[in-house]
N, C-alpha and C. Protein backbone atom coordinates (compact mmCIF):
# COMPACT_ATOMS: atom_id res chain seq x y z
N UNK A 1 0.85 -1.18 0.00
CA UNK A 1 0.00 0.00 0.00
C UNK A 1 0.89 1.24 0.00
N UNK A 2 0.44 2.22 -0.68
CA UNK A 2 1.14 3.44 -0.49
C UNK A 2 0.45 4.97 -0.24
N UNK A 3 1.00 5.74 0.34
CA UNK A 3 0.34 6.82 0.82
C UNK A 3 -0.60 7.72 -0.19
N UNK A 4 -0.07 7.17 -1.38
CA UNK A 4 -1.13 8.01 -2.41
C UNK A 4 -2.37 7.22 -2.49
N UNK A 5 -2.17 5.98 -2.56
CA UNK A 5 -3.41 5.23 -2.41
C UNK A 5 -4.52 5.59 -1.37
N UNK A 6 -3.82 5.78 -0.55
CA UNK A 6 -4.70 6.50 0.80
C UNK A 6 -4.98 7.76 0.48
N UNK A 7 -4.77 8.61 -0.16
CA UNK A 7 -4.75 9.92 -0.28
C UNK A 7 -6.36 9.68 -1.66
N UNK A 8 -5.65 9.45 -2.00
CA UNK A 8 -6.42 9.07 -3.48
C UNK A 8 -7.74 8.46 -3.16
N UNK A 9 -7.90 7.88 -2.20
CA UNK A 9 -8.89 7.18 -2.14
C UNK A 9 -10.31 8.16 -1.15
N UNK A 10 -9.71 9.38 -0.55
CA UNK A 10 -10.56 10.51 0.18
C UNK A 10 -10.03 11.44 -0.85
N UNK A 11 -10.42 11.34 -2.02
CA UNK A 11 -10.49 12.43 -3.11
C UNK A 11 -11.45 13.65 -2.84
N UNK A 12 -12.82 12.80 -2.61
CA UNK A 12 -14.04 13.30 -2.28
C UNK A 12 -14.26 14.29 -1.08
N UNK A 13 -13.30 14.38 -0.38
CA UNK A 13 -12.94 14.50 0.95
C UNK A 13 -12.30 16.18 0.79
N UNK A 14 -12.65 17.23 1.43
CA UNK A 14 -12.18 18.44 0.78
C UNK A 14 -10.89 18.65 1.73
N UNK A 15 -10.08 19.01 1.22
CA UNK A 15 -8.72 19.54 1.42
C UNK A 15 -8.28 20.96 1.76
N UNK A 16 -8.35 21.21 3.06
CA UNK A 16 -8.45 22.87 2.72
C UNK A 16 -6.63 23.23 2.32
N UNK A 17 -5.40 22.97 3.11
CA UNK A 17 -4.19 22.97 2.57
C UNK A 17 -3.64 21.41 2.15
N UNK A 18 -2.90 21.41 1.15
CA UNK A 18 -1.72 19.85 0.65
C UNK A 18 -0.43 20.69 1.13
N UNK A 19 0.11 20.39 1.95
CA UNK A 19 1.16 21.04 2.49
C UNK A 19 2.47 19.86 1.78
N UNK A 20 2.35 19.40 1.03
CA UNK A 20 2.87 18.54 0.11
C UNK A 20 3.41 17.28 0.50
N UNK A 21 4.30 16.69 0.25
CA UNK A 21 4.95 15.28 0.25
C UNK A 21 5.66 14.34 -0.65
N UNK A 22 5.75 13.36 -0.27
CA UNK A 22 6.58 12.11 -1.55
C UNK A 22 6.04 11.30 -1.40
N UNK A 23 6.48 9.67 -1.56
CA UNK A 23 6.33 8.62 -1.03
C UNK A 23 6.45 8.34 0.29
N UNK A 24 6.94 8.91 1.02
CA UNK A 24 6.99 8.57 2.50
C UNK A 24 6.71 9.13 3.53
N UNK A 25 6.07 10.66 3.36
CA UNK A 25 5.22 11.48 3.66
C UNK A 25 4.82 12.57 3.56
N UNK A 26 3.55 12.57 4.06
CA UNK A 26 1.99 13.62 2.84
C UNK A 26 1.66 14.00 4.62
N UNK A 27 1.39 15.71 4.32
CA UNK A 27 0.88 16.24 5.20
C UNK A 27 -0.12 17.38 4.13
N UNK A 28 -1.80 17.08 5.24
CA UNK A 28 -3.08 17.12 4.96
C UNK A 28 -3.72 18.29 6.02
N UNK A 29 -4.03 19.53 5.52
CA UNK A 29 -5.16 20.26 6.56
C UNK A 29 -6.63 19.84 5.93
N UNK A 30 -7.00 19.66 7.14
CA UNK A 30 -8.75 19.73 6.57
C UNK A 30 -10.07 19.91 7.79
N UNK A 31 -11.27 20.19 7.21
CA UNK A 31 -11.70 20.93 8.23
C UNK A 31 -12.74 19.53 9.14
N UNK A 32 -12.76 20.05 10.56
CA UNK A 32 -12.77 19.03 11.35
C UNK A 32 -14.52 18.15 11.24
N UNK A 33 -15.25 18.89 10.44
CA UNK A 33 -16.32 18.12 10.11
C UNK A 33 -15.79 16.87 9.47
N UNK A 34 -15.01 16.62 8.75
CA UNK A 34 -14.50 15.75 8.01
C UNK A 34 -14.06 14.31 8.86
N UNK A 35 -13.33 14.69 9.91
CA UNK A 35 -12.79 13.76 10.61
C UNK A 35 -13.14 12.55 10.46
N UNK A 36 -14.32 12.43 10.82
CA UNK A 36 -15.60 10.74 10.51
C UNK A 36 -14.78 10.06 9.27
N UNK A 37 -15.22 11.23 8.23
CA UNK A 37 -15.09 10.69 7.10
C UNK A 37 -13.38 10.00 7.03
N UNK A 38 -12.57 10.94 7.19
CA UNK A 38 -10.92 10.65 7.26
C UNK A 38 -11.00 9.40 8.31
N UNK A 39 -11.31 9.16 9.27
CA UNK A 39 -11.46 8.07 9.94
C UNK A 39 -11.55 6.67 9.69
N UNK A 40 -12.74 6.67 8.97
CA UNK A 40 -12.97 5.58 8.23
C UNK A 40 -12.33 5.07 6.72
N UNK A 41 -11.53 6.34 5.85
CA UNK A 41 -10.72 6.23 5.11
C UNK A 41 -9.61 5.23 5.62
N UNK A 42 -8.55 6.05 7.04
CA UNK A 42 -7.62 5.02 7.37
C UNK A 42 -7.79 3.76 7.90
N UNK A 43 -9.07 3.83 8.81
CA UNK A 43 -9.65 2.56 9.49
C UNK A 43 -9.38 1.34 8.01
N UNK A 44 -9.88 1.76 7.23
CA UNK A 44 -10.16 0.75 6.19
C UNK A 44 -8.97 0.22 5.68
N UNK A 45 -7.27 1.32 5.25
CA UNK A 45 -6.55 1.05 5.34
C UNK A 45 -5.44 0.76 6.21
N UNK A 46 -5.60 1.14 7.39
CA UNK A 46 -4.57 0.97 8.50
C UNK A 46 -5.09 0.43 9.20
N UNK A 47 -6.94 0.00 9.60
CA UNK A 47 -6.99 -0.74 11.20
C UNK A 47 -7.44 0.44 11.60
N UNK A 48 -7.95 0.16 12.96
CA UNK A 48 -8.67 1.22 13.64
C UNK A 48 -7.57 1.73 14.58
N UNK A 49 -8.08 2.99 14.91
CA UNK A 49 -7.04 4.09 15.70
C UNK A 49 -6.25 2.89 16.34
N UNK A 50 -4.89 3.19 17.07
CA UNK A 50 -4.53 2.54 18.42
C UNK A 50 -4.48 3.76 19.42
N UNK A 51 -4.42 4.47 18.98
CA UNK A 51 -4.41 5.77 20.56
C UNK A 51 -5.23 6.39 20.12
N UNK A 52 -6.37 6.78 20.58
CA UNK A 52 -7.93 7.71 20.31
C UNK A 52 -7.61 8.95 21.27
N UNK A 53 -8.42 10.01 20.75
CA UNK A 53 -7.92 11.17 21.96
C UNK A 53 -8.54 11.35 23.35
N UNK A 54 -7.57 11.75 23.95
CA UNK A 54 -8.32 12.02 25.23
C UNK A 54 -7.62 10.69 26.07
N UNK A 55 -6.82 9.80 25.53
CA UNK A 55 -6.18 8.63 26.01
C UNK A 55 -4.18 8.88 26.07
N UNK A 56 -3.68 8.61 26.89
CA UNK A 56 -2.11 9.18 27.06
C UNK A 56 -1.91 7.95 26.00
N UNK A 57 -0.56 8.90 25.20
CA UNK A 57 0.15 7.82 24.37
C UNK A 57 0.90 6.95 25.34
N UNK A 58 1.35 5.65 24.67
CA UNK A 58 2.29 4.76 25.24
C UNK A 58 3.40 5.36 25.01
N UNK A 59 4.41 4.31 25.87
CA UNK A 59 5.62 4.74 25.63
C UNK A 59 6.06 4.33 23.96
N UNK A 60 5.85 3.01 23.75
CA UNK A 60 5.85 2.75 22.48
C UNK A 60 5.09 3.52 20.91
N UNK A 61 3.91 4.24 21.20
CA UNK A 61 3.50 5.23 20.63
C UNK A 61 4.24 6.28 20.38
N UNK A 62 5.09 6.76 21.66
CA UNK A 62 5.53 8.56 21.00
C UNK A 62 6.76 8.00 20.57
N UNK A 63 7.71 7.57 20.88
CA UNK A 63 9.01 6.40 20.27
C UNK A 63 8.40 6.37 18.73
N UNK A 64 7.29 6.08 18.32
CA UNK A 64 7.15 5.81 16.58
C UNK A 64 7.43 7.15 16.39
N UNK A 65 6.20 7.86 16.81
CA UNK A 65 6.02 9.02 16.04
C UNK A 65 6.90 10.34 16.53
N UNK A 66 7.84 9.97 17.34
CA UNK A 66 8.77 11.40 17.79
C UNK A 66 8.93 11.74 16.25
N UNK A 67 9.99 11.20 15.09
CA UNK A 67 10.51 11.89 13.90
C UNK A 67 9.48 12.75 13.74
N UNK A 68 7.98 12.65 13.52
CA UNK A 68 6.95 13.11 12.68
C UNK A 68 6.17 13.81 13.98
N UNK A 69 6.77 14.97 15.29
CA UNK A 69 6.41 15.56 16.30
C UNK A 69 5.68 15.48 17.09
N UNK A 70 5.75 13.28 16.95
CA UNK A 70 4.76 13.07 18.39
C UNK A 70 3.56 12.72 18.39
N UNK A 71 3.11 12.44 19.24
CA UNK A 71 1.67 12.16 19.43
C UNK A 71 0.97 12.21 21.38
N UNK A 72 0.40 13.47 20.86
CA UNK A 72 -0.13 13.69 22.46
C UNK A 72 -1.49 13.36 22.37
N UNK A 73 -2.01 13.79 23.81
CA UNK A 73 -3.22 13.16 24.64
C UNK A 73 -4.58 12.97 23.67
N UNK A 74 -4.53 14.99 23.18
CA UNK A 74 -5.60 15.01 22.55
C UNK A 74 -5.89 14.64 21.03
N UNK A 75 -4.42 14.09 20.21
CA UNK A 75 -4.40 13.75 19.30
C UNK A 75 -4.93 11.82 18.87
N UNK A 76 -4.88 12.11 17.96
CA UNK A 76 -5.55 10.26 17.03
C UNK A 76 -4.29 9.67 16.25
N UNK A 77 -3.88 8.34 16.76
CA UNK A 77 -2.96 7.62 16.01
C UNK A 77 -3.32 6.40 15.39
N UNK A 78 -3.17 6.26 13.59
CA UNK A 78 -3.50 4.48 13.45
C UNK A 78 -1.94 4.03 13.14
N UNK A 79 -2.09 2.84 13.12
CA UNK A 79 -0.54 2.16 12.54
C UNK A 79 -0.70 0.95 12.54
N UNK A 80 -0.02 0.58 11.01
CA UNK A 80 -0.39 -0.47 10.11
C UNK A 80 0.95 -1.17 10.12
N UNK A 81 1.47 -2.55 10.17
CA UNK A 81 2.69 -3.07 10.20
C UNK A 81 2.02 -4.03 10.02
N UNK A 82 3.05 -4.61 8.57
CA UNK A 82 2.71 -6.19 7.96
C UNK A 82 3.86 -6.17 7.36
N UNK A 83 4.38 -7.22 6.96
CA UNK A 83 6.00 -7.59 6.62
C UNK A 83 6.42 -7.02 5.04
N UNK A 84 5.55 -6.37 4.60
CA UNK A 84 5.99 -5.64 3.70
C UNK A 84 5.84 -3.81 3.94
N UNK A 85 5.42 -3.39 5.03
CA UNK A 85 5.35 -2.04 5.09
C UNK A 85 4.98 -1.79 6.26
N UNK A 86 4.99 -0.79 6.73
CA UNK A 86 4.95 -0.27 7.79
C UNK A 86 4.17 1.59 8.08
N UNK A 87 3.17 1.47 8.48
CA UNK A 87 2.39 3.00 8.41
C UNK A 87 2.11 3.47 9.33
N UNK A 88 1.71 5.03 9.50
CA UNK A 88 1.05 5.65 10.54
C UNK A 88 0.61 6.86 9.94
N UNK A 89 -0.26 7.48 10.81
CA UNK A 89 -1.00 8.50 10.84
C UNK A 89 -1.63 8.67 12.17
N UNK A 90 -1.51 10.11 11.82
CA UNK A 90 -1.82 11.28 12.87
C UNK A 90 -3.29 11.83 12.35
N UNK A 91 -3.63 12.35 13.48
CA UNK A 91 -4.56 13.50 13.42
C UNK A 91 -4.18 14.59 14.57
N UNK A 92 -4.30 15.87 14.10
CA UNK A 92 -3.50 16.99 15.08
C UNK A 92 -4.77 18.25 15.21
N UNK A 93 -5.74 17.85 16.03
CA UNK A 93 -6.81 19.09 15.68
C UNK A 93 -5.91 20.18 16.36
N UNK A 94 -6.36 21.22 15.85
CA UNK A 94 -5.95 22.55 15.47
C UNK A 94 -6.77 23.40 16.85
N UNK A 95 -6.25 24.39 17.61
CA UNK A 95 -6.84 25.14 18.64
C UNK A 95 -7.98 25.38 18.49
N UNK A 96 -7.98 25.93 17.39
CA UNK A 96 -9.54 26.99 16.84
C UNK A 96 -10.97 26.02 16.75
N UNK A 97 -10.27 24.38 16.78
CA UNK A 97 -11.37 23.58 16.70
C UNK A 97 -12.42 23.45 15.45
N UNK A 98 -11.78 24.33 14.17
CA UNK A 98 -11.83 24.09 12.86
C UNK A 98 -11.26 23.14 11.97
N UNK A 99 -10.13 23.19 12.04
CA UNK A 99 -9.47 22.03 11.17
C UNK A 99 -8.17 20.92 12.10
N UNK A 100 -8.11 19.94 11.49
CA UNK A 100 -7.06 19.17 11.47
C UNK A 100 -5.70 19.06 10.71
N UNK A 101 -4.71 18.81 11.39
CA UNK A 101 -3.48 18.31 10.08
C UNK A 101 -3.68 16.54 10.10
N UNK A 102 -3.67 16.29 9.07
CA UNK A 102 -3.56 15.08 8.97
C UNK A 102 -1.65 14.49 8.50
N UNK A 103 -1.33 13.59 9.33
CA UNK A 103 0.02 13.70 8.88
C UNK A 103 0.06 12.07 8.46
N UNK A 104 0.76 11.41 7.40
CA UNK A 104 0.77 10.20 6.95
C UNK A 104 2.74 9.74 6.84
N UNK A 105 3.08 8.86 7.68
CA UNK A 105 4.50 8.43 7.09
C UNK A 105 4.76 7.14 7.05
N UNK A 106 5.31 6.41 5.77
CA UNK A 106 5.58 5.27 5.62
C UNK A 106 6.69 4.83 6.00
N UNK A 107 6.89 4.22 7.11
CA UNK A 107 8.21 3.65 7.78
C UNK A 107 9.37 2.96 7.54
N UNK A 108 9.13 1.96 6.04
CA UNK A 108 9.29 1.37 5.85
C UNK A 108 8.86 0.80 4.60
């Protein structure tokens, strides 16, 4: 699987910034009505969240995602690992309680 596939596949899905990327990672603003929808995008490809918000990351959680700035309380993490690849994603709602960054990196 690759991150465009995932990207590609919430076409439908409005984008307010593409703060750009490669193959190994795509960073996404979008506005927080959406979330559901983005949810069930990665659910489908990554598995359902492992850290939901409002839950402390593990130690093993912020260890993945330190390179890509972490993952705190109030944020959403999925992550996908099968012997050919390795994924994650973030969700980073935003103060204003309008939008999200969505952040995607392939590990592997």
């Amino acid at each position: 699987m690759t991150l465009e596939e995932i990207v590609k596949s919430a076409a439908d899905i409005e984008v307010v910034e593409d703060r750009g990327g490669d193959a190994q990672y795509v960073e996404l603003v979008f506005n927080t009505k959406d979330t559901g929808r983005w949810d069930a995008v990665l659910s489908r490809f990554l598995g359902p969240a492992v850290k939901k918000p409002g839950n402390k990351p593990s130690d093993p959680h912020s260890a993945l995602t330190r390179p890509f700035g972490g993952v705190y309380k109030d944020q959403t993490l999925y992550h996908h690992k099968s012997a050919t690849d390795e994924i994650i994603a973030m969700f980073w709602p935003w103060q204003n309680g309008q939008q999200v960054t969505l952040k995607l990196a392939k590990l592997t």
